[in-house]
PDB file of N, CA and C in Angstrom:
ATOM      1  N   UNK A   1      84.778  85.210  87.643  1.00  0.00           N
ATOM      2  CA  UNK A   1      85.315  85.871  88.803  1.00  0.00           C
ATOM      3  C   UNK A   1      86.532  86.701  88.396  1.00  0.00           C
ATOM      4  N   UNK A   2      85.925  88.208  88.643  1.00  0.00           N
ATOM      5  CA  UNK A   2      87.272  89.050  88.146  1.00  0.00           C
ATOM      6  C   UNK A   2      88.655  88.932  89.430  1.00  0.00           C
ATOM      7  N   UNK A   3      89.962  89.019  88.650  1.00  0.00           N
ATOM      8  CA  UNK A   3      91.141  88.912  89.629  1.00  0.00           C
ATOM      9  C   UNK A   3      91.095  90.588  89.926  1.00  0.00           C
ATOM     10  N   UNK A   4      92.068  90.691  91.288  1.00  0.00           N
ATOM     11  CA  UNK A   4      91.666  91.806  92.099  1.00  0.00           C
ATOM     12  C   UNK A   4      92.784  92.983  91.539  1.00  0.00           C
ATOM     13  N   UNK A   5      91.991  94.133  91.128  1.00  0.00           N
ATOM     14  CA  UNK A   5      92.677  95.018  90.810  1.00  0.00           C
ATOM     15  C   UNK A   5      93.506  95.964  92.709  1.00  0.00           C
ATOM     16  N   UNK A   6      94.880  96.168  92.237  1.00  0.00           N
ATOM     17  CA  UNK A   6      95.085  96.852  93.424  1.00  0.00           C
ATOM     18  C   UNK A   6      95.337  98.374  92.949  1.00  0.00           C
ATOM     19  N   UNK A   7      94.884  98.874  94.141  1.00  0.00           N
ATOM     20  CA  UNK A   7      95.516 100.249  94.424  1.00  0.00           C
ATOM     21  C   UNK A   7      96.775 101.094  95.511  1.00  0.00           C
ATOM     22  N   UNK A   8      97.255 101.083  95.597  1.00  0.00           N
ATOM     23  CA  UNK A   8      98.232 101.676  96.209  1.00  0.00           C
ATOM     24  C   UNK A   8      98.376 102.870  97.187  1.00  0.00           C
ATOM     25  N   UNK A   9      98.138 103.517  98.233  1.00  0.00           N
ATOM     26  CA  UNK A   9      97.524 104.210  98.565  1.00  0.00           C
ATOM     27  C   UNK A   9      99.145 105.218  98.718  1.00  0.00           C
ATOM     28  N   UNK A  10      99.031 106.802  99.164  1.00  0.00           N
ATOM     29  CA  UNK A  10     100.534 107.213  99.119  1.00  0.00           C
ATOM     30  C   UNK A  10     101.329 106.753  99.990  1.00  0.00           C
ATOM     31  N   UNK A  11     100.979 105.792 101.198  1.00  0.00           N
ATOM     32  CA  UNK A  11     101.852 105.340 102.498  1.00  0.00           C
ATOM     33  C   UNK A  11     102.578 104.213 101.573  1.00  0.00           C
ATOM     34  N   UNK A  12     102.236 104.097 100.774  1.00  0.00           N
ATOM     35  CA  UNK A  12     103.153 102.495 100.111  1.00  0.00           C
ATOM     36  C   UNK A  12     103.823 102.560  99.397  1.00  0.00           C
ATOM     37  N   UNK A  13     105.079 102.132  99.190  1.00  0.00           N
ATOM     38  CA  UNK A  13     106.419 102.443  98.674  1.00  0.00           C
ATOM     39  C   UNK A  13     106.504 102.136  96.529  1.00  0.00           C
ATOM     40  N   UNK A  14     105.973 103.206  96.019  1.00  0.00           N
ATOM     41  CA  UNK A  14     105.777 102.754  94.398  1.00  0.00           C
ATOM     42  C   UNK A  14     106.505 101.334  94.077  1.00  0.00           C
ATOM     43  N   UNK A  15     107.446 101.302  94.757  1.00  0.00           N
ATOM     44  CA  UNK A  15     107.828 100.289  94.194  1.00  0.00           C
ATOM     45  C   UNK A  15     107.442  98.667  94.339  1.00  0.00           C
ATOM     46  N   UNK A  16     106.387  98.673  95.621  1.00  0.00           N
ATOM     47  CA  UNK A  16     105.968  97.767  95.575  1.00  0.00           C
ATOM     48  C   UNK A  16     104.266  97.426  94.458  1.00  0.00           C
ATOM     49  N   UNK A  17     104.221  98.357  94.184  1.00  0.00           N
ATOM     50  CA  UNK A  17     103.224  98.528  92.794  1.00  0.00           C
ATOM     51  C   UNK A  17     103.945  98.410  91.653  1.00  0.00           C
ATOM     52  N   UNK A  18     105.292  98.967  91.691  1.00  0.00           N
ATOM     53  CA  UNK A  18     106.048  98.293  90.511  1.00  0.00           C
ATOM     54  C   UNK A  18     106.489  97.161  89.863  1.00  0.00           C
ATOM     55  N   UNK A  19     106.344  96.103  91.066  1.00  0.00           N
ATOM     56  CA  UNK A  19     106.898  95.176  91.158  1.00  0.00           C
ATOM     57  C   UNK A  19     105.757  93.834  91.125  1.00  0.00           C
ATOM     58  N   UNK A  20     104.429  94.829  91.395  1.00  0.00           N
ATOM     59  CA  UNK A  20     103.029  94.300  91.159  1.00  0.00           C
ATOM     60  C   UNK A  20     102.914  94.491  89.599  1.00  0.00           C
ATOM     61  N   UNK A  21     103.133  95.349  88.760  1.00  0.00           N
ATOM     62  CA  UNK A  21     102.847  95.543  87.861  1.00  0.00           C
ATOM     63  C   UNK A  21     104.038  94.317  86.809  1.00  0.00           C
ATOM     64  N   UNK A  22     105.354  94.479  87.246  1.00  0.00           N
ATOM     65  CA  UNK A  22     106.205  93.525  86.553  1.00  0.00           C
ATOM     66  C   UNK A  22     106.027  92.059  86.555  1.00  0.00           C
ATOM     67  N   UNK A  23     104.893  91.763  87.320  1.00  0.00           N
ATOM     68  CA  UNK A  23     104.310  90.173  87.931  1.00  0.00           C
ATOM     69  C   UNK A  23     102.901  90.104  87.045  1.00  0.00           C
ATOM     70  N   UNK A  24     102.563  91.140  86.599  1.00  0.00           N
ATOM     71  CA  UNK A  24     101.159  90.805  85.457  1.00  0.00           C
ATOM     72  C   UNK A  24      99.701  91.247  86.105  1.00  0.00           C
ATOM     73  N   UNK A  25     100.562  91.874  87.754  1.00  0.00           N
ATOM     74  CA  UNK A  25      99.200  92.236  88.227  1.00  0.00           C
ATOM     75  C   UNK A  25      98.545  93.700  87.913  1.00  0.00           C
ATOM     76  N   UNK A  26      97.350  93.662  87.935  1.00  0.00           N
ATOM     77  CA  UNK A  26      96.700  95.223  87.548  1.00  0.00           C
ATOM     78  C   UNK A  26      96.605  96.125  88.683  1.00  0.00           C
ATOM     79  N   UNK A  27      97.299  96.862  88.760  1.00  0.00           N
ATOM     80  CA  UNK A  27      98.090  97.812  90.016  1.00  0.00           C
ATOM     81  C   UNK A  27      98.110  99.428  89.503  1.00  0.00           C
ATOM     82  N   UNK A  28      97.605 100.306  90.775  1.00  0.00           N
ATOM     83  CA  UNK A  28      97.271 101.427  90.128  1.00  0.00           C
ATOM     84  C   UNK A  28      97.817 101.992  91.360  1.00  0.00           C
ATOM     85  N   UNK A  29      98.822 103.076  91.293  1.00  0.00           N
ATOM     86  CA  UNK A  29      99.659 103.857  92.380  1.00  0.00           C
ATOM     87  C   UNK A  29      98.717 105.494  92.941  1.00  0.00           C
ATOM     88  N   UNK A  30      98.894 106.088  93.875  1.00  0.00           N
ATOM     89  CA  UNK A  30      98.190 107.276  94.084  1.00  0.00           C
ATOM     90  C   UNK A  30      99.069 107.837  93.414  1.00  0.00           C
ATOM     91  N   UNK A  31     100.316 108.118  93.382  1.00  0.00           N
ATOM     92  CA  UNK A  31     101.011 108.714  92.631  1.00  0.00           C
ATOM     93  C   UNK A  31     100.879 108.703  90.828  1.00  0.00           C
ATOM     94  N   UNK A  32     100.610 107.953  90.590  1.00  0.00           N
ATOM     95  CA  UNK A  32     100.470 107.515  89.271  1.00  0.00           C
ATOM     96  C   UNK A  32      99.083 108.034  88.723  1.00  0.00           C
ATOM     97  N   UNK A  33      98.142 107.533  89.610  1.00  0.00           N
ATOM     98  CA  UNK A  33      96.641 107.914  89.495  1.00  0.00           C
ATOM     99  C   UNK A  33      96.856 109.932  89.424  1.00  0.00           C
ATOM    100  N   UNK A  34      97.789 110.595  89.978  1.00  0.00           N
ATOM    101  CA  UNK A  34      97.894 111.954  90.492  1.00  0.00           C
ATOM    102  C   UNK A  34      97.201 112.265  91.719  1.00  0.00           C
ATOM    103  N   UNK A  35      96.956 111.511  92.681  1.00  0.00           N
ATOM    104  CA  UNK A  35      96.030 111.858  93.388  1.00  0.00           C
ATOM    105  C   UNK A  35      96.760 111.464  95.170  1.00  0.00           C
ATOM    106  N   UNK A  36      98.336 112.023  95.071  1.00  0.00           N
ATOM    107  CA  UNK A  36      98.910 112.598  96.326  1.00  0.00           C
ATOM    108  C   UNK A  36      98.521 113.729  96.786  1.00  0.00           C
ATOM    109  N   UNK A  37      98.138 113.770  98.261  1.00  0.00           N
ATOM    110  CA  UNK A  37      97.434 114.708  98.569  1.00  0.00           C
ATOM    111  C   UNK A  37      96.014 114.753  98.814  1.00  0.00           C
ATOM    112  N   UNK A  38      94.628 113.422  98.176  1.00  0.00           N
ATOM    113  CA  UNK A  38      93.778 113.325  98.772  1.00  0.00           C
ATOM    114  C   UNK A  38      93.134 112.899 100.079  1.00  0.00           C
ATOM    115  N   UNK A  39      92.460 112.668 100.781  1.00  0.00           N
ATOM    116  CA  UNK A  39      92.437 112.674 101.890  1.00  0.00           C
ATOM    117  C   UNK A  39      91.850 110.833 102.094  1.00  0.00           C
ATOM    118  N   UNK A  40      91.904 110.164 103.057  1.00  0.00           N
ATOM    119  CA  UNK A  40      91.952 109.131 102.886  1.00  0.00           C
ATOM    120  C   UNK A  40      90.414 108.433 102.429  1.00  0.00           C
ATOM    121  N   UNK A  41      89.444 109.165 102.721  1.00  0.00           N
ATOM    122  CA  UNK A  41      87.846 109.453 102.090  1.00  0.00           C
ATOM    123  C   UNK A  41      87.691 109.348 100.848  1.00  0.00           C
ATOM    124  N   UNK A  42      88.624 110.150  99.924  1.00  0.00           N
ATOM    125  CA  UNK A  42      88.587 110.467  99.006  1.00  0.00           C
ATOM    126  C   UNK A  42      89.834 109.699  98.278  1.00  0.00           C
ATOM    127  N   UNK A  43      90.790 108.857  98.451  1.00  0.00           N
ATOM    128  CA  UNK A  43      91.258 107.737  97.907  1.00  0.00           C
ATOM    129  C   UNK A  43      90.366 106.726  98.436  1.00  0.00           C
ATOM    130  N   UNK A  44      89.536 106.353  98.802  1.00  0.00           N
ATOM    131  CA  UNK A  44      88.596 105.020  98.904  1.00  0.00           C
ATOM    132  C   UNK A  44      87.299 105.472  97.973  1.00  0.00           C
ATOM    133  N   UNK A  45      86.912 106.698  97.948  1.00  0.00           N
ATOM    134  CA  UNK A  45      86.518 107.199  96.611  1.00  0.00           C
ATOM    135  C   UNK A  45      86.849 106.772  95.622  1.00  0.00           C
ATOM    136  N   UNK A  46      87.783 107.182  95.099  1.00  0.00           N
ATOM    137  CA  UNK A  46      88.202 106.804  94.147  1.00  0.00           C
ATOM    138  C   UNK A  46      88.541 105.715  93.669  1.00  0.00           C
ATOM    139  N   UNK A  47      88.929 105.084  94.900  1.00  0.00           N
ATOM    140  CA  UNK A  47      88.979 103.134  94.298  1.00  0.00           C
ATOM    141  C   UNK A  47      88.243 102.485  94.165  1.00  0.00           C
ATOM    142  N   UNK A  48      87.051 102.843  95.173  1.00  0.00           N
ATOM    143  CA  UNK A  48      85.537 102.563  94.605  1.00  0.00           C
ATOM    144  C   UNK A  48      85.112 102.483  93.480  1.00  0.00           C
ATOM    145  N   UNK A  49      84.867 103.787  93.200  1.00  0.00           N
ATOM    146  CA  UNK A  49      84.956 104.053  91.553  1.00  0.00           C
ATOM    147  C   UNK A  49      85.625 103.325  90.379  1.00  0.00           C
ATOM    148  N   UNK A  50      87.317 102.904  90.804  1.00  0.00           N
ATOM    149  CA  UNK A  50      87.956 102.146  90.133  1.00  0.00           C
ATOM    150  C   UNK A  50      88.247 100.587  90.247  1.00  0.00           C
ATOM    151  N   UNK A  51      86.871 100.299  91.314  1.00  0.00           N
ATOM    152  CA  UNK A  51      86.805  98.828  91.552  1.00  0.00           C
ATOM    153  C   UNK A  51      87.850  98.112  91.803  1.00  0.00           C
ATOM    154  N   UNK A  52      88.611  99.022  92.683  1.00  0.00           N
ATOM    155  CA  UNK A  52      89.699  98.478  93.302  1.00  0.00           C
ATOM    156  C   UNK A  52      90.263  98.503  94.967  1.00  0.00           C
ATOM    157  N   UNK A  53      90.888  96.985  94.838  1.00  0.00           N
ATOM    158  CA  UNK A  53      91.323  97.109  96.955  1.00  0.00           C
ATOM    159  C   UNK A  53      92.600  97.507  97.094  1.00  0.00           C
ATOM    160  N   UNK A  54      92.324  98.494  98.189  1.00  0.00           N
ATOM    161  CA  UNK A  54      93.532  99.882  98.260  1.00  0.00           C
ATOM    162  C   UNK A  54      94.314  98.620  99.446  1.00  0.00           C
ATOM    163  N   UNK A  55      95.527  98.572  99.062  1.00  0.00           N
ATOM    164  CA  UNK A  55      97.091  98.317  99.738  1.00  0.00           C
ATOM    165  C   UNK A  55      97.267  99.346 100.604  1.00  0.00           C
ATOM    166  N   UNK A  56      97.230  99.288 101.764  1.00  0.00           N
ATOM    167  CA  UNK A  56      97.640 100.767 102.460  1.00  0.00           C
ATOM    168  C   UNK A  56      98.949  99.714 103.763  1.00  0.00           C
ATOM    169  N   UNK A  57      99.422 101.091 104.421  1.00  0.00           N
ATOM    170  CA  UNK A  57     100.201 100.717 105.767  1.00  0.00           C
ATOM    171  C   UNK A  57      99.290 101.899 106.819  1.00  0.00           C
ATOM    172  N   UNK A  58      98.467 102.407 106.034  1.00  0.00           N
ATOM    173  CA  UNK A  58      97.528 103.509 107.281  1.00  0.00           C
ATOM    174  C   UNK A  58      96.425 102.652 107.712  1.00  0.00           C
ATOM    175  N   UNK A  59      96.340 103.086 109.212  1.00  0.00           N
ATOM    176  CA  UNK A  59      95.220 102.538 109.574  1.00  0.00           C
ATOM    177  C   UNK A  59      94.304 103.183 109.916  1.00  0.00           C
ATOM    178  N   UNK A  60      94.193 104.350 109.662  1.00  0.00           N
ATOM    179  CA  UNK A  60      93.029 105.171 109.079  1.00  0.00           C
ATOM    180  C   UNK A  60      91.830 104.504 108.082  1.00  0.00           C
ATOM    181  N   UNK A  61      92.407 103.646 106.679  1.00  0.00           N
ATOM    182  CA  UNK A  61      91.990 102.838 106.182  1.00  0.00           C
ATOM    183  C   UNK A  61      91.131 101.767 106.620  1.00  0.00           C
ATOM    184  N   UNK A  62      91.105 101.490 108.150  1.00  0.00           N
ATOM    185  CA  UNK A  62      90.584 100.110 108.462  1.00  0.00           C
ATOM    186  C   UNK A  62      89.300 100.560 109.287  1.00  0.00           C
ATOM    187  N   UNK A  63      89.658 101.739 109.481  1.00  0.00           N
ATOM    188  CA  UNK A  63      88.222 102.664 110.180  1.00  0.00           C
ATOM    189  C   UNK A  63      87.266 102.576 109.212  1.00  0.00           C
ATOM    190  N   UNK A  64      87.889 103.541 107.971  1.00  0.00           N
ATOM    191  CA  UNK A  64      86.628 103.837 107.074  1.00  0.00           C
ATOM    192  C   UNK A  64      86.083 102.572 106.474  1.00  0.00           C
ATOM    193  N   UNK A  65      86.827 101.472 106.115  1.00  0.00           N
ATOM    194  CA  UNK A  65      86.370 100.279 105.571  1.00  0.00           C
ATOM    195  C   UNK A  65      85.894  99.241 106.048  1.00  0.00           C
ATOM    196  N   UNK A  66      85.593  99.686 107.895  1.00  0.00           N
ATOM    197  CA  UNK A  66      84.928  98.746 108.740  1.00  0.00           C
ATOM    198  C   UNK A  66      83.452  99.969 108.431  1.00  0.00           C
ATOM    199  N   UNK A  67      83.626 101.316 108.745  1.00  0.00           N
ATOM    200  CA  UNK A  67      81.924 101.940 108.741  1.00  0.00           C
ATOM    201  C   UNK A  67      81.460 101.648 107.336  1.00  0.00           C
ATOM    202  N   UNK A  68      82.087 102.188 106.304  1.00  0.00           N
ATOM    203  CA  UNK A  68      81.033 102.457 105.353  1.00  0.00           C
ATOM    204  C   UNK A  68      80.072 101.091 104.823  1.00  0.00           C
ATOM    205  N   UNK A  69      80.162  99.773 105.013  1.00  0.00           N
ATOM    206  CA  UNK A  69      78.994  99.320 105.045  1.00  0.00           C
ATOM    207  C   UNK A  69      77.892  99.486 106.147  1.00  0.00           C
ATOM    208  N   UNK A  70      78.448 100.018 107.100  1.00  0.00           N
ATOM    209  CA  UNK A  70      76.818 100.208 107.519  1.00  0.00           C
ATOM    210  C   UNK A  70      76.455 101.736 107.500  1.00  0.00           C
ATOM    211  N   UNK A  71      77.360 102.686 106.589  1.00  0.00           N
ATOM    212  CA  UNK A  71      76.623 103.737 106.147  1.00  0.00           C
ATOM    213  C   UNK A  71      75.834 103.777 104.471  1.00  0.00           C
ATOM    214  N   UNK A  72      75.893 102.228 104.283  1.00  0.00           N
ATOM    215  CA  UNK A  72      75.293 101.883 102.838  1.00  0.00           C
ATOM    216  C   UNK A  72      76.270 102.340 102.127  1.00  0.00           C
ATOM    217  N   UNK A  73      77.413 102.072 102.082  1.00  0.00           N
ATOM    218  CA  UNK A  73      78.740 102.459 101.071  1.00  0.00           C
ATOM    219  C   UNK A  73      79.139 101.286 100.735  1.00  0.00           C
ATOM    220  N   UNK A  74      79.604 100.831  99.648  1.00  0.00           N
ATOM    221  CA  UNK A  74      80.473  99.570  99.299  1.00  0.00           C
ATOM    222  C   UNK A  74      82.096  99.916  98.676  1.00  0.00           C
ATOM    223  N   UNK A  75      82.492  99.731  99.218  1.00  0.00           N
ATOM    224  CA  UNK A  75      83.921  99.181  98.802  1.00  0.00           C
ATOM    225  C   UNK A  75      84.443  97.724  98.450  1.00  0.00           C
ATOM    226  N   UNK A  76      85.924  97.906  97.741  1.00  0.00           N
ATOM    227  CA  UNK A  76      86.315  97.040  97.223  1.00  0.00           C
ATOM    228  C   UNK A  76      88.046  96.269  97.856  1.00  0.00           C
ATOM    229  N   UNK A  77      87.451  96.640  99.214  1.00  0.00           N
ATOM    230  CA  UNK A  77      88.129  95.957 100.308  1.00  0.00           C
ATOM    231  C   UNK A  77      89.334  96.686 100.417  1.00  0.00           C
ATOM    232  N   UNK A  78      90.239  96.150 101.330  1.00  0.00           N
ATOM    233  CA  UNK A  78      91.447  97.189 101.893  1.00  0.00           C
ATOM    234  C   UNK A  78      92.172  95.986 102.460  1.00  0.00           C
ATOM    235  N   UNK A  79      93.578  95.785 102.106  1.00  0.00           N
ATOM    236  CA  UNK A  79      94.886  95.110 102.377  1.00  0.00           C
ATOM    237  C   UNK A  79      95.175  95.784 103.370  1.00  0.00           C
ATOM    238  N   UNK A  80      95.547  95.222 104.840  1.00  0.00           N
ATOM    239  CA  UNK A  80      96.782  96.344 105.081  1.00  0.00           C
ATOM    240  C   UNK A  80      97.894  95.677 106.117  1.00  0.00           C
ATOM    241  N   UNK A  81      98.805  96.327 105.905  1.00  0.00           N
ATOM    242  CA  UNK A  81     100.524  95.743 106.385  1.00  0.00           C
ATOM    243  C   UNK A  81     100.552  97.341 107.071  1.00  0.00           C
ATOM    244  N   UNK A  82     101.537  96.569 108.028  1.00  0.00           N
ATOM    245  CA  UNK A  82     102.209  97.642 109.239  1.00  0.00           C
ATOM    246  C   UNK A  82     103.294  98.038 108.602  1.00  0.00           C
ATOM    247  N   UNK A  83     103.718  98.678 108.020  1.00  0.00           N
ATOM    248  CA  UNK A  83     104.944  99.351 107.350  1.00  0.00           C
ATOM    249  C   UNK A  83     106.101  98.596 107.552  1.00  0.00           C
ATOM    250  N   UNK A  84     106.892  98.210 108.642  1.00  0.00           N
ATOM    251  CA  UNK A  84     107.711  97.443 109.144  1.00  0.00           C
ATOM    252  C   UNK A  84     107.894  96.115 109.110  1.00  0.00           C
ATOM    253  N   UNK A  85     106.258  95.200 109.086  1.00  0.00           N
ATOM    254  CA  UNK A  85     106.510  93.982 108.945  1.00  0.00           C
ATOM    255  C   UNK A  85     107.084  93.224 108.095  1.00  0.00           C
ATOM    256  N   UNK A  86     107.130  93.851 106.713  1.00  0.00           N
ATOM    257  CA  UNK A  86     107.933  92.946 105.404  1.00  0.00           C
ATOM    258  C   UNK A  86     108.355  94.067 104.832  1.00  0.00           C
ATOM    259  N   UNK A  87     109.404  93.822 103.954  1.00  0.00           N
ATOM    260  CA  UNK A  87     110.087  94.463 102.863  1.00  0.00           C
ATOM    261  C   UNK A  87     109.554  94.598 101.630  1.00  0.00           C
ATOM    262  N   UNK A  88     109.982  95.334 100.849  1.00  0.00           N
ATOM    263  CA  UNK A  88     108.865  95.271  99.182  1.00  0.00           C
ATOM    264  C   UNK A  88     108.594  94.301  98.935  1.00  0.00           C
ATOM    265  N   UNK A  89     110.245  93.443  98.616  1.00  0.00           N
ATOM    266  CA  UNK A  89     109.865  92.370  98.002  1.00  0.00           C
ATOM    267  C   UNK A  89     108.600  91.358  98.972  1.00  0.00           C
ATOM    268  N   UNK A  90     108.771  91.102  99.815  1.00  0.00           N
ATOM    269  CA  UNK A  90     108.108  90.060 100.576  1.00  0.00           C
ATOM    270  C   UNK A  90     106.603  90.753 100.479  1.00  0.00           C
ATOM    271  N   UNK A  91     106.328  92.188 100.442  1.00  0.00           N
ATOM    272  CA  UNK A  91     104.695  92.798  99.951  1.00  0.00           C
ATOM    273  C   UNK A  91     104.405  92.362  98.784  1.00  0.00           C
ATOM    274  N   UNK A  92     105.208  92.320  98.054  1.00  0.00           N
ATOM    275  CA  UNK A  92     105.115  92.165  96.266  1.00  0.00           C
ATOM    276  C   UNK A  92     104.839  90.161  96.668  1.00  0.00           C
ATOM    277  N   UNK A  93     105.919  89.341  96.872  1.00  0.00           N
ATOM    278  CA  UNK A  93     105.333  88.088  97.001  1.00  0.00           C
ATOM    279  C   UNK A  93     103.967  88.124  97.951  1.00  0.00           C
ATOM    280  N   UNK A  94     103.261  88.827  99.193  1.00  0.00           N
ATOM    281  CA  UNK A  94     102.265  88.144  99.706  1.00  0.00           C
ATOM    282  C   UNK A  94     101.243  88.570  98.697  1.00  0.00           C
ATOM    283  N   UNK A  95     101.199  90.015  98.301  1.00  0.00           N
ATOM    284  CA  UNK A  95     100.302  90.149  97.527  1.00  0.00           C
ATOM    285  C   UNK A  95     100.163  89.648  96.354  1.00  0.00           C
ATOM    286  N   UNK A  96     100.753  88.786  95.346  1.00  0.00           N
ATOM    287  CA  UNK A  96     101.073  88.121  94.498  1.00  0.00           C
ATOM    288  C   UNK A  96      99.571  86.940  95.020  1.00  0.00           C
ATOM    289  N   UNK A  97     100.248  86.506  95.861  1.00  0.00           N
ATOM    290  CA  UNK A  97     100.234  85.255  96.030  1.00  0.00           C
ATOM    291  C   UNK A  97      98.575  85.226  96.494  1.00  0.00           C
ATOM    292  N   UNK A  98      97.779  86.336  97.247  1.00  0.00           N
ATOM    293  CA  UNK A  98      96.862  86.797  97.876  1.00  0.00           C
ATOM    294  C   UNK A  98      95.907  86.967  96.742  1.00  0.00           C
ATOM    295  N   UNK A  99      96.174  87.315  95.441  1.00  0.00           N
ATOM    296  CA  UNK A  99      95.468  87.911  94.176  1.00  0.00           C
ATOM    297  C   UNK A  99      95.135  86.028  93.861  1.00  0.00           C
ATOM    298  N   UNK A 100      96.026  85.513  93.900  1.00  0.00           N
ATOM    299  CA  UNK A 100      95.995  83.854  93.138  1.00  0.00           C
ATOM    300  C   UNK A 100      94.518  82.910  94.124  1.00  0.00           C
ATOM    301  N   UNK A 101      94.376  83.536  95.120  1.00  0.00           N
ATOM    302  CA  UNK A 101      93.660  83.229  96.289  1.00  0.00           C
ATOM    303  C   UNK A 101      92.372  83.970  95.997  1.00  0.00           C
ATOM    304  N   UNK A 102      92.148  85.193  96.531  1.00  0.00           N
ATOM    305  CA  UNK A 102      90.925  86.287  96.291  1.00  0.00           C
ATOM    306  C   UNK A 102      90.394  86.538  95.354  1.00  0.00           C
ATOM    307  N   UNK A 103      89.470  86.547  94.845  1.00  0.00           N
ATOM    308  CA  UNK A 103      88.592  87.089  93.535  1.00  0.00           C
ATOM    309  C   UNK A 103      88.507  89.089  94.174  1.00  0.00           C
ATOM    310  N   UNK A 104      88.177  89.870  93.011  1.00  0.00           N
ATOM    311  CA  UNK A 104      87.661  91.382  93.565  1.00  0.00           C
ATOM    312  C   UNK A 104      86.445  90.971  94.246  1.00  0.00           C
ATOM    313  N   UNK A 105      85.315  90.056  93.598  1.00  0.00           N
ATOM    314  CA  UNK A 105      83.969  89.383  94.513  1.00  0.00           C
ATOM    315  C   UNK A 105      84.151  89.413  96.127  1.00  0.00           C
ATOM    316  N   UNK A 106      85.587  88.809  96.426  1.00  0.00           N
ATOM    317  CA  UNK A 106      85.430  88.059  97.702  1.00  0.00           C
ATOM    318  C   UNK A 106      85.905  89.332  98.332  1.00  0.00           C
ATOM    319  N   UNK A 107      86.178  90.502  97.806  1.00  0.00           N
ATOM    320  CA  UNK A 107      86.707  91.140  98.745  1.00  0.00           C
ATOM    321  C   UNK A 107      86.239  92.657  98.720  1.00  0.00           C
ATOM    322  N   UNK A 108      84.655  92.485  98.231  1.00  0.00           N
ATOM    323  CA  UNK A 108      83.901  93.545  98.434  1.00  0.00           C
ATOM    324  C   UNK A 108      83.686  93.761 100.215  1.00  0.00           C
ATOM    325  N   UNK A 109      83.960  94.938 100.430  1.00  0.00           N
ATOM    326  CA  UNK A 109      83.492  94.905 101.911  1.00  0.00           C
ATOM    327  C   UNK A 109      84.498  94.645 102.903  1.00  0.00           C
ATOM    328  N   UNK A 110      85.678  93.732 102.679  1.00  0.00           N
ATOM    329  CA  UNK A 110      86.454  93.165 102.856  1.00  0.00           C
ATOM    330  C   UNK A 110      87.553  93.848 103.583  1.00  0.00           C
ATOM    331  N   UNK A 111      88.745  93.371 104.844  1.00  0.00           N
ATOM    332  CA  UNK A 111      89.486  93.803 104.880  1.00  0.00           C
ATOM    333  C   UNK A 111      89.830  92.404 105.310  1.00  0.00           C
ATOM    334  N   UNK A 112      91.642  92.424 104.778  1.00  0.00           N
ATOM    335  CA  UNK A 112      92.325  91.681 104.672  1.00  0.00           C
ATOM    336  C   UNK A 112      93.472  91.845 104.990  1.00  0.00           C
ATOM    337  N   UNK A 113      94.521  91.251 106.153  1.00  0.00           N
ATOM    338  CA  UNK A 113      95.395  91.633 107.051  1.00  0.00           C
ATOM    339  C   UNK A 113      96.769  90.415 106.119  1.00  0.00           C
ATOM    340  N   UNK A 114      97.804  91.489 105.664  1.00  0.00           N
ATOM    341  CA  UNK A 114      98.832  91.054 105.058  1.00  0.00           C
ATOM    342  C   UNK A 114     100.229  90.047 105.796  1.00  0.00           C
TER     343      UNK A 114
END
């Protein structure tokens, strides 16, 4: 059972991917990836591709990742926090702690409320 690669989508503060990354987790930023500026279709694209569950605070995100299984699309699930509810650090501990819990398996398809 592979542990869950994250992605970062541009609503999320780098530094809480930084702070994912200083904890041993495998964390991949839109910024980092270069890919500020795609449209939110096309970052779930791409994480697809990179077999990874996008961290967002948009809830745009929870649309597309409730249809595309029943447009025969698979994804690799979607985190998401209300911008306001926690601070980095406390994103950086739930998601920590959420990776120790979830396999990428369990969270094909998946959305998961932070």
């Amino acid at each position: 059972m592979a542990r869950i690669r994250i992605y970062t989508d541009e609503s999320v503060n780098v530094a809480i991917a930084e702070g994912l990354k200083r904890r041993g987790l495998d964390v991949l930023s839109a910024r980092d990836a270069g890919n500020l500026g795609l449209t939110d279709q096309e970052q779930m694209l791409f994480a697809e591709e990179e077999k990874a569950t996008i961290f967002t605070h948009d809830t745009d995100f929870l649309r597309l990742a409730a249809k595309w299984p029943g447009e025969q699309k698979t994804h690799y699930g979607v985190i998401y926090c209300h911008q306001k509810d926690y601070s980095v650090g406390e994103c950086v501990r739930r998601l920590k702690f959420l990776t120790t819990m979830l396999t990428s398996e369990d969270m094909i398809n998946h959305i998961e409320f932070l």
